[in-house]
C-alpha atoms as a PDB file:
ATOM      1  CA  UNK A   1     209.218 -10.017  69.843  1.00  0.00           C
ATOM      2  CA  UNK A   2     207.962  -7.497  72.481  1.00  0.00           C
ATOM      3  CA  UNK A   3     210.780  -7.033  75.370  1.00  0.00           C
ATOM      4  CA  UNK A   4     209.709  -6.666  78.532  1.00  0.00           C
ATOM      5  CA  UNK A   5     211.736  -6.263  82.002  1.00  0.00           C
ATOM      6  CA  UNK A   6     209.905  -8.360  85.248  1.00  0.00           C
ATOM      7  CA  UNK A   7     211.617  -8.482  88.717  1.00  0.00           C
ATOM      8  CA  UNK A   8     213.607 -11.617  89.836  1.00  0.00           C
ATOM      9  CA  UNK A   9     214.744 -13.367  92.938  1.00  0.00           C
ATOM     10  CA  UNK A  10     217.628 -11.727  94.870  1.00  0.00           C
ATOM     11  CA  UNK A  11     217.011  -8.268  94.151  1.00  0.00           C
ATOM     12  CA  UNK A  12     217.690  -8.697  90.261  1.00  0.00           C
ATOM     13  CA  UNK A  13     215.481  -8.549  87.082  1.00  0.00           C
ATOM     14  CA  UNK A  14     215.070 -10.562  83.977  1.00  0.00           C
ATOM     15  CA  UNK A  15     213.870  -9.075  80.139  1.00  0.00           C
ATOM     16  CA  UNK A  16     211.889 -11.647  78.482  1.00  0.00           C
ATOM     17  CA  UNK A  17     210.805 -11.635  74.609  1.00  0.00           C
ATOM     18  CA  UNK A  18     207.471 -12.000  74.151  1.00  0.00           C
ATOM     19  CA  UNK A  19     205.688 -13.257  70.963  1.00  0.00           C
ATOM     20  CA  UNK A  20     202.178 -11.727  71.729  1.00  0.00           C
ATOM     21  CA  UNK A  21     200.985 -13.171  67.970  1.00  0.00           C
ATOM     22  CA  UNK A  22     202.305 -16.913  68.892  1.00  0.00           C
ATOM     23  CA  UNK A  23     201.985 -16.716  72.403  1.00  0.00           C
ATOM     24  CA  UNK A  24     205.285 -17.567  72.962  1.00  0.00           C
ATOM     25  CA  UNK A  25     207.968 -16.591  75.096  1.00  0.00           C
ATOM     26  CA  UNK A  26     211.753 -16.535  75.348  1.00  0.00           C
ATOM     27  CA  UNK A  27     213.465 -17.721  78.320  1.00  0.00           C
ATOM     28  CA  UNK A  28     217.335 -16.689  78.533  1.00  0.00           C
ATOM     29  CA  UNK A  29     219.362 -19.682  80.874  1.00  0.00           C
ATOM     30  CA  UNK A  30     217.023 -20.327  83.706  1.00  0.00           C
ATOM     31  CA  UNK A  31     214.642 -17.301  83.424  1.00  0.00           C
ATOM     32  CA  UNK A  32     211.473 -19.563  84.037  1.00  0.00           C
ATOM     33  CA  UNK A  33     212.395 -20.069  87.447  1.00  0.00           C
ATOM     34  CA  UNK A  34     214.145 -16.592  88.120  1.00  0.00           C
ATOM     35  CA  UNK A  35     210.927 -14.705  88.395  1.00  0.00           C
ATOM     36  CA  UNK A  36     209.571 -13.195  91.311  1.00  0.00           C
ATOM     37  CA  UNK A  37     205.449 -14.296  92.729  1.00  0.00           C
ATOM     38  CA  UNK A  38     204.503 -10.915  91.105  1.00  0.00           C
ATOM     39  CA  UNK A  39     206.753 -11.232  88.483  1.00  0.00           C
ATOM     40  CA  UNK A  40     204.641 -14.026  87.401  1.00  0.00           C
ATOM     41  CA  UNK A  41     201.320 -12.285  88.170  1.00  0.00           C
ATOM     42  CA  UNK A  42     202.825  -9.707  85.786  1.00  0.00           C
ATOM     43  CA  UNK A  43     203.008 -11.965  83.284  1.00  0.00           C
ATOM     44  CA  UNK A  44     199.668 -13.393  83.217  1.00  0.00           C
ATOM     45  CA  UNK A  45     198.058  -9.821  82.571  1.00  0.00           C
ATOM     46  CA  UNK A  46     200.858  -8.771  80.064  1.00  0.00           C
ATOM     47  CA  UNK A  47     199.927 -11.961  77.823  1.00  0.00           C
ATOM     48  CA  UNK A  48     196.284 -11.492  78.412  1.00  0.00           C
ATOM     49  CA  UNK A  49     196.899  -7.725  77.149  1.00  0.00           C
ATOM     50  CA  UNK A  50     197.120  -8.999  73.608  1.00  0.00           C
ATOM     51  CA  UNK A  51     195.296 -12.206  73.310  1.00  0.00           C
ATOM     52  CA  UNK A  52     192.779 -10.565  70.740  1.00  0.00           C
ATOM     53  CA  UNK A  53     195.967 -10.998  68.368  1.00  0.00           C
ATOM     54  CA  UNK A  54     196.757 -14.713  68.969  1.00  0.00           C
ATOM     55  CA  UNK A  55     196.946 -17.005  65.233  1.00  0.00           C
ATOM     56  CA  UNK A  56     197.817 -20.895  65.219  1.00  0.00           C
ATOM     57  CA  UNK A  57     201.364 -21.293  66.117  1.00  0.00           C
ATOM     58  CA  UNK A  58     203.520 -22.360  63.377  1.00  0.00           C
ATOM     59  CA  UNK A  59     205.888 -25.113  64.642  1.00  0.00           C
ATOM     60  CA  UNK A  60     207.770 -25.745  61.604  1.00  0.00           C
ATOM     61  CA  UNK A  61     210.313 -22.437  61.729  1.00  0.00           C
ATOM     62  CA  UNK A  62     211.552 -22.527  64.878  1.00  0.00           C
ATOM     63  CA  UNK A  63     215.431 -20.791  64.992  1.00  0.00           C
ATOM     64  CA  UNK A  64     216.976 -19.293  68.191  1.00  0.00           C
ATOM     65  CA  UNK A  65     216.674 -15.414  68.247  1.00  0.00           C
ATOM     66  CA  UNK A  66     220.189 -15.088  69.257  1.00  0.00           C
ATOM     67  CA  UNK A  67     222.449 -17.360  67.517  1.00  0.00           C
ATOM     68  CA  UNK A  68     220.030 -18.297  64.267  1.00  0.00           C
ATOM     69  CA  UNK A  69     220.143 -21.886  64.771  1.00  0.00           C
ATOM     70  CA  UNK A  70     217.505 -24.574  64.177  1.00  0.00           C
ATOM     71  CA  UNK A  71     215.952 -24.747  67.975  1.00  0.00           C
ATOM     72  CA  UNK A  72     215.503 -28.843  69.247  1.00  0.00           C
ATOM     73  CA  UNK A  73     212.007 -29.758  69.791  1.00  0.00           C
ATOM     74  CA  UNK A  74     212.481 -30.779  73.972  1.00  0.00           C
ATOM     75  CA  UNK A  75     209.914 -32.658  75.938  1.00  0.00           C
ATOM     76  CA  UNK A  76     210.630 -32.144  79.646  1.00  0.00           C
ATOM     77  CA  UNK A  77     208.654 -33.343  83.547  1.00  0.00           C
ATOM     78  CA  UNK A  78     208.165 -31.217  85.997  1.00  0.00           C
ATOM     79  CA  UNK A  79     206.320 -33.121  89.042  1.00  0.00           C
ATOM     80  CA  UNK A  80     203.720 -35.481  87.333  1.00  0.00           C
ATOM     81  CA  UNK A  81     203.234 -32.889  84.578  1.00  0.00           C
ATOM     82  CA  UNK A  82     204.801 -33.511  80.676  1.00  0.00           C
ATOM     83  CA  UNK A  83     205.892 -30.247  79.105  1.00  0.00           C
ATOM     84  CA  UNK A  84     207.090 -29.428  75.596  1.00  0.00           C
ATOM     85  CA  UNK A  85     209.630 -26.292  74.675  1.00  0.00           C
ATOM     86  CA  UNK A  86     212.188 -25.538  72.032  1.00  0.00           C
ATOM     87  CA  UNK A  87     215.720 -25.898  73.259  1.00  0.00           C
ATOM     88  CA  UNK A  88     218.614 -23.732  71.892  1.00  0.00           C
ATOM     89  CA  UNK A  89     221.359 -26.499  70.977  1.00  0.00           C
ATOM     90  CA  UNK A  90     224.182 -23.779  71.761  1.00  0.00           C
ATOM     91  CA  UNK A  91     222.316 -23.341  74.935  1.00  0.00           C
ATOM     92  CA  UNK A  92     221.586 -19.620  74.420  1.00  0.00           C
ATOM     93  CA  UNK A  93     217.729 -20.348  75.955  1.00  0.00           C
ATOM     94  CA  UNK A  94     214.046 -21.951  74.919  1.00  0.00           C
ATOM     95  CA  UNK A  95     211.488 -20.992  73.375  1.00  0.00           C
ATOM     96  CA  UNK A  96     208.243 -22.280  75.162  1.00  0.00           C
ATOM     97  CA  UNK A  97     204.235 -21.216  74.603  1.00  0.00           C
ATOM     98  CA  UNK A  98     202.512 -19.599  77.090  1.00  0.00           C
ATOM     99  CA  UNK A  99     200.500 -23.013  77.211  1.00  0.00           C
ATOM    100  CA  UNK A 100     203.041 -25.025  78.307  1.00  0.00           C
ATOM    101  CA  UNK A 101     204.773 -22.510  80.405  1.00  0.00           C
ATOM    102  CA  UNK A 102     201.575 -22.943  82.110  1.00  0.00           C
ATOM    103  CA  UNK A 103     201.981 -26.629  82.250  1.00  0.00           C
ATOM    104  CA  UNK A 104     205.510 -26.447  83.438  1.00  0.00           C
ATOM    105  CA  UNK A 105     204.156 -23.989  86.845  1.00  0.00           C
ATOM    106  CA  UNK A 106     201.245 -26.807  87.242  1.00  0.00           C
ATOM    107  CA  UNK A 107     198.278 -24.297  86.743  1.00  0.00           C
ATOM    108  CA  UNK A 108     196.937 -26.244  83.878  1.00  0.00           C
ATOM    109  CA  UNK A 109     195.083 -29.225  83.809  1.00  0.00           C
ATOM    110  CA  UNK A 110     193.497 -31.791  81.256  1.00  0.00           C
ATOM    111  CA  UNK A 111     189.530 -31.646  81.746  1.00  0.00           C
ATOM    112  CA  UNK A 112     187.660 -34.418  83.477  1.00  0.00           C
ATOM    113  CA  UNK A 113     185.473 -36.353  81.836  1.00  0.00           C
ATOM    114  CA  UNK A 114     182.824 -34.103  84.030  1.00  0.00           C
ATOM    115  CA  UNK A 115     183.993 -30.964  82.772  1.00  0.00           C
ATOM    116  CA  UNK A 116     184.124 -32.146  79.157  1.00  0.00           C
ATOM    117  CA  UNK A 117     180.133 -32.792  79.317  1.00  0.00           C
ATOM    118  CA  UNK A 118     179.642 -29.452  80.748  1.00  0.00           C
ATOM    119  CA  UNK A 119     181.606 -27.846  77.820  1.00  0.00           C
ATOM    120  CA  UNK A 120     179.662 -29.713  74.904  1.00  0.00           C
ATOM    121  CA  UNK A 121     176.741 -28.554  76.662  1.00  0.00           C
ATOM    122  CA  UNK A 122     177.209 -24.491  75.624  1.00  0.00           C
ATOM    123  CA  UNK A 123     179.979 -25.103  73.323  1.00  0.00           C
ATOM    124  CA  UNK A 124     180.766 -26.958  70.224  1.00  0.00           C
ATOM    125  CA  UNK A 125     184.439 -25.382  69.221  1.00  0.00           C
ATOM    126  CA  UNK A 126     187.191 -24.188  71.207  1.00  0.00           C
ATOM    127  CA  UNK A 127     190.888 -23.414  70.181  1.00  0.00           C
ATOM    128  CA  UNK A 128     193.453 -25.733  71.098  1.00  0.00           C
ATOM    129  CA  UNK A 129     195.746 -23.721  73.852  1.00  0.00           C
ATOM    130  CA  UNK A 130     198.709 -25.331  72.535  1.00  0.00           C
ATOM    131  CA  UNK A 131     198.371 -24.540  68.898  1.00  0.00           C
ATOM    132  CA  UNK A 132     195.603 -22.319  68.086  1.00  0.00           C
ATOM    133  CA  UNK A 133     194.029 -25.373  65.978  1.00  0.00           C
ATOM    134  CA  UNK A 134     189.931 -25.533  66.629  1.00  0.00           C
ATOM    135  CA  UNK A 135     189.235 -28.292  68.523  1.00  0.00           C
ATOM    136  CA  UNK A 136     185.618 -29.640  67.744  1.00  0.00           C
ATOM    137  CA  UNK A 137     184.617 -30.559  71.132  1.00  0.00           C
ATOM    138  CA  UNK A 138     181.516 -32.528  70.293  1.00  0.00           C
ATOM    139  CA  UNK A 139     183.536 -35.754  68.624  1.00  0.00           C
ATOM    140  CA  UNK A 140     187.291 -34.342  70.188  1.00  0.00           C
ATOM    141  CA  UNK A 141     188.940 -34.661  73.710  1.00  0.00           C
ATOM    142  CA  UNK A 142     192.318 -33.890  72.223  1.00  0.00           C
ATOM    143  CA  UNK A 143     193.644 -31.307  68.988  1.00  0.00           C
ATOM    144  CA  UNK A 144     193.559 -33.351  66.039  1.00  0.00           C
ATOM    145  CA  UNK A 145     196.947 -31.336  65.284  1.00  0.00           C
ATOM    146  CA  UNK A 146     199.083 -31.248  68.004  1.00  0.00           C
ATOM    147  CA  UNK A 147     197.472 -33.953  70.066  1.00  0.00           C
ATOM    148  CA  UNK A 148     197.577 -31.569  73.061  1.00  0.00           C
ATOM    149  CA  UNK A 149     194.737 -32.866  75.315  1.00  0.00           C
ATOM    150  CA  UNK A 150     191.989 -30.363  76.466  1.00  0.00           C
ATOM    151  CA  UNK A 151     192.993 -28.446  78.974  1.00  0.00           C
ATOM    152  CA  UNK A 152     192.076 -25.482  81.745  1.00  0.00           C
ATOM    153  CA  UNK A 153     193.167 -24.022  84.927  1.00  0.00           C
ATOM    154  CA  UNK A 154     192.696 -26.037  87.496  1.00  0.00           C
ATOM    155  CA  UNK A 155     189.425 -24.475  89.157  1.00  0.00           C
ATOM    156  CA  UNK A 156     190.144 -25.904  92.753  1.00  0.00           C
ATOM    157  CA  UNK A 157     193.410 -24.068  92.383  1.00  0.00           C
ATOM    158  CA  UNK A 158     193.884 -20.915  91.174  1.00  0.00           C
ATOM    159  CA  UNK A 159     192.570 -18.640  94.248  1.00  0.00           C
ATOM    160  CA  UNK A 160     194.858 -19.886  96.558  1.00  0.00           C
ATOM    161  CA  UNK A 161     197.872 -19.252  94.168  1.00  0.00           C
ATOM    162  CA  UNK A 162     197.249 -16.040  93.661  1.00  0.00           C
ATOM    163  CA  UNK A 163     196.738 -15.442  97.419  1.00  0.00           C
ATOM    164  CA  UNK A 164     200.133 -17.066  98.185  1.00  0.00           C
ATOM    165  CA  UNK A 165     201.998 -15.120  94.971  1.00  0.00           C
ATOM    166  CA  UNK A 166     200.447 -11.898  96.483  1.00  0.00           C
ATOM    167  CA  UNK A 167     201.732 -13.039  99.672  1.00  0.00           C
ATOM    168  CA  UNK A 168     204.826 -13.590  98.663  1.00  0.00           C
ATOM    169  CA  UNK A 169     205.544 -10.677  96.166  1.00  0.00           C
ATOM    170  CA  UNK A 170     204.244  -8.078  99.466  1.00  0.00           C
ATOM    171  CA  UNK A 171     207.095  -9.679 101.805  1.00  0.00           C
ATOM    172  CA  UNK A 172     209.176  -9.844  99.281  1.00  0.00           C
ATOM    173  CA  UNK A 173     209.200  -6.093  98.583  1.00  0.00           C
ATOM    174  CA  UNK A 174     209.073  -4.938 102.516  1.00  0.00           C
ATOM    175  CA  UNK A 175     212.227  -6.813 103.618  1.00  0.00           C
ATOM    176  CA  UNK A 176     215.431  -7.036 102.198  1.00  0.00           C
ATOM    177  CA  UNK A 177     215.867  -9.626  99.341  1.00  0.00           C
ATOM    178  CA  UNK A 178     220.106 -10.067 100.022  1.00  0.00           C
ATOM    179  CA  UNK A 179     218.159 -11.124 103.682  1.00  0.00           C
ATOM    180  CA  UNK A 180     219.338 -15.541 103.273  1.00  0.00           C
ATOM    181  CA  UNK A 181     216.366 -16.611 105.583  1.00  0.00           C
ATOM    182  CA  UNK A 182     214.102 -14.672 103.814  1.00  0.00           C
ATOM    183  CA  UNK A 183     215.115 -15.119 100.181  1.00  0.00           C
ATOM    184  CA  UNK A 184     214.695 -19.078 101.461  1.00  0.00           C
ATOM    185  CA  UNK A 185     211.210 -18.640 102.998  1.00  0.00           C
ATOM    186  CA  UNK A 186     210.242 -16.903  99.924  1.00  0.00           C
ATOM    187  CA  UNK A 187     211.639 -19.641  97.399  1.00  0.00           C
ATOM    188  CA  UNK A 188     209.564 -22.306  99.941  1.00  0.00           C
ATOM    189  CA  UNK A 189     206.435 -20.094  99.691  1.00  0.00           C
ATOM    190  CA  UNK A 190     206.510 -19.967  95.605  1.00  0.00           C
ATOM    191  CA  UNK A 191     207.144 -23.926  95.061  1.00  0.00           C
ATOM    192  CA  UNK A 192     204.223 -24.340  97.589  1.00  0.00           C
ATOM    193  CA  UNK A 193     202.193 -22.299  95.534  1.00  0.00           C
ATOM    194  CA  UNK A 194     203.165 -23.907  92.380  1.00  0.00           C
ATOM    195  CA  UNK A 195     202.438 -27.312  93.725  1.00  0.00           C
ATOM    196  CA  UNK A 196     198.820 -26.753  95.491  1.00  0.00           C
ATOM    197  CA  UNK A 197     197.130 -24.443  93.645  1.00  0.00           C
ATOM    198  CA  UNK A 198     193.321 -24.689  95.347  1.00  0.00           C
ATOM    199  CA  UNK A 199     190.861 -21.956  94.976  1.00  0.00           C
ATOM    200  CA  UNK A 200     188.150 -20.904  92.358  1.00  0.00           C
ATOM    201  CA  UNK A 201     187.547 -19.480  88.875  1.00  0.00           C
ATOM    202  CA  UNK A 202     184.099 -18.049  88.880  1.00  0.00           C
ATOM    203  CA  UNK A 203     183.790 -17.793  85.171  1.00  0.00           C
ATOM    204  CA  UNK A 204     185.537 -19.136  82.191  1.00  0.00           C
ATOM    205  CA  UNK A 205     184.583 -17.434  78.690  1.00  0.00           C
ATOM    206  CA  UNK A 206     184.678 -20.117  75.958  1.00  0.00           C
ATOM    207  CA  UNK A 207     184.048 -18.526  73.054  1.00  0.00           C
ATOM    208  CA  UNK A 208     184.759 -20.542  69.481  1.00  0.00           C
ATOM    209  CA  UNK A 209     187.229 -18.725  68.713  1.00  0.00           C
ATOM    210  CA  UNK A 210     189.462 -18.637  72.259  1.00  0.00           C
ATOM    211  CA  UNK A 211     190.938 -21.324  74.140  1.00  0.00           C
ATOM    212  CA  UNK A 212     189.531 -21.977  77.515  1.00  0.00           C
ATOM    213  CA  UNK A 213     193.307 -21.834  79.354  1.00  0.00           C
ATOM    214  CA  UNK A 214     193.084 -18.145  77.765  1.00  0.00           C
ATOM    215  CA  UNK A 215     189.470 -18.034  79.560  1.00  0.00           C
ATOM    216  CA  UNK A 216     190.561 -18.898  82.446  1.00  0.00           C
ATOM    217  CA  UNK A 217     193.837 -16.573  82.162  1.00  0.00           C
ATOM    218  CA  UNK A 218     191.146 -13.939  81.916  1.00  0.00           C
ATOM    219  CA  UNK A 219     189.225 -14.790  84.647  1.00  0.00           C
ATOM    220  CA  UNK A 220     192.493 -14.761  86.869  1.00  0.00           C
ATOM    221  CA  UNK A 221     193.094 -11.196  85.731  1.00  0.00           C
ATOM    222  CA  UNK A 222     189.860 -10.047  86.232  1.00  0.00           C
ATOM    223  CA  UNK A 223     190.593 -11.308  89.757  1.00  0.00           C
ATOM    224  CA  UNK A 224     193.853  -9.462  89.842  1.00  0.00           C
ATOM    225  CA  UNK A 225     192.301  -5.799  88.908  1.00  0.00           C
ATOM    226  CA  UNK A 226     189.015  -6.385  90.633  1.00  0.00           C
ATOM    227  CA  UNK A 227     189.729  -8.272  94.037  1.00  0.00           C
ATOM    228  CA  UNK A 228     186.338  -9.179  95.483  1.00  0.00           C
ATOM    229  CA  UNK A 229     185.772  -7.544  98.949  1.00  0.00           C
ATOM    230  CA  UNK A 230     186.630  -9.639 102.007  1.00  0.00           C
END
């Protein structure tokens, strides 16, 4: 796994493991909610770095990278959204895909039956977000493997996110984070984000062989290097 270091709230930072091949990622304790608005920015663009080496995930051989042990397949709610991870049953961490990481943060969604028809109309295969598994779109709502439903970012979302993570990361990093009011405005400003998430992704690429969260991951960091001008 690929270690890399991202900043965290109250002036510390976290090193997550990275799986760029499974698109999986370690969390240590409560990493997942330790990292800063940019920290999470950060993120996006580090997994969307690699995606070009991305294979079906193979559930099967899941063990704990610290202590060796069998990890415990974990389903877990966050708000009105179902996530899956693999728990650590010494506790040393999870091990959750980038998928439902996403999940977990509520910036994916399953498709309407709107955007479903749109899809079959230029596409006939996608890969499954979850798994890697291609999803024929034309008889399939859901992976035939791993059940996962289709899913993308949410499209009325994801501008306003990364307005209010940009936001937050630029006050975060001009006033002092050991600052109480501040570090609690900020924590406020990130679970707003995380709950309303409305904006636009102007294009999703949904090639048959890419998943269209991984489009839409791509559009978001397309976003990120080339802002459009105000």
């Amino acid at each position: 796994m690929d270690a890399r270091r991202f900043d965290a709230h109250y002036g510390r930072s976290v090193e997550l493991d990275l799986c760029h091949g499974c698109g999986l990622i370690w969390f240590d304790g409560r990493e997942s909610i330790a990292l800063t608005p940019g920290a999470v920015l950060r993120l996006f663009t580090a997994l969307d770095a690699h995606r070009e080496r991305r294979h079906p995930l193979q559930r099967d051989t899941m063990t704990c990278p610290r202590c060796r042990r069998r990890l415990a397949p974990t389903v877990d709610r966050q708000r009105a959204t179902t996530f899956a991870y693999w728990r650590c049953p010494a506790e040393d961490g999870r091990l959750t895909t980038f998928f439902d990481f996403l999940r977990e943060k509520n910036f994916v969604r399953p498709l309407s039956a709107e955007r479903l028809a749109e899809l079959r109309a230029y596409a006939r295969t996608v890969h499954c977000s979850a798994c890697g598994a291609p999803i024929d779109v034309t008889r399939e709502s859901a992976c035939s493997h791993c059940r996962a439903p289709l899913s993308m970012l949410d499209p009325d979302q994801v501008q306003q996110v990364v307005g209010e993570l940009q936001r937050a990361e630029e006050r975060r990093t001009t006033v002092d984070p050991t600052v109480g009011a501040r570090l609690v405005a900020d924590r406020a400003a990130l679970e707003r984000a995380f709950r309303a998430i409305p904006g636009e992704v102007q294009r999703l690429d949904a090639s048959p062989s890419f998943g269209l969260v991984e489009s839409g991951i791509s559009a978001l960091v397309r976003l990120l290097s080339d802002p459009p001008n105000p």
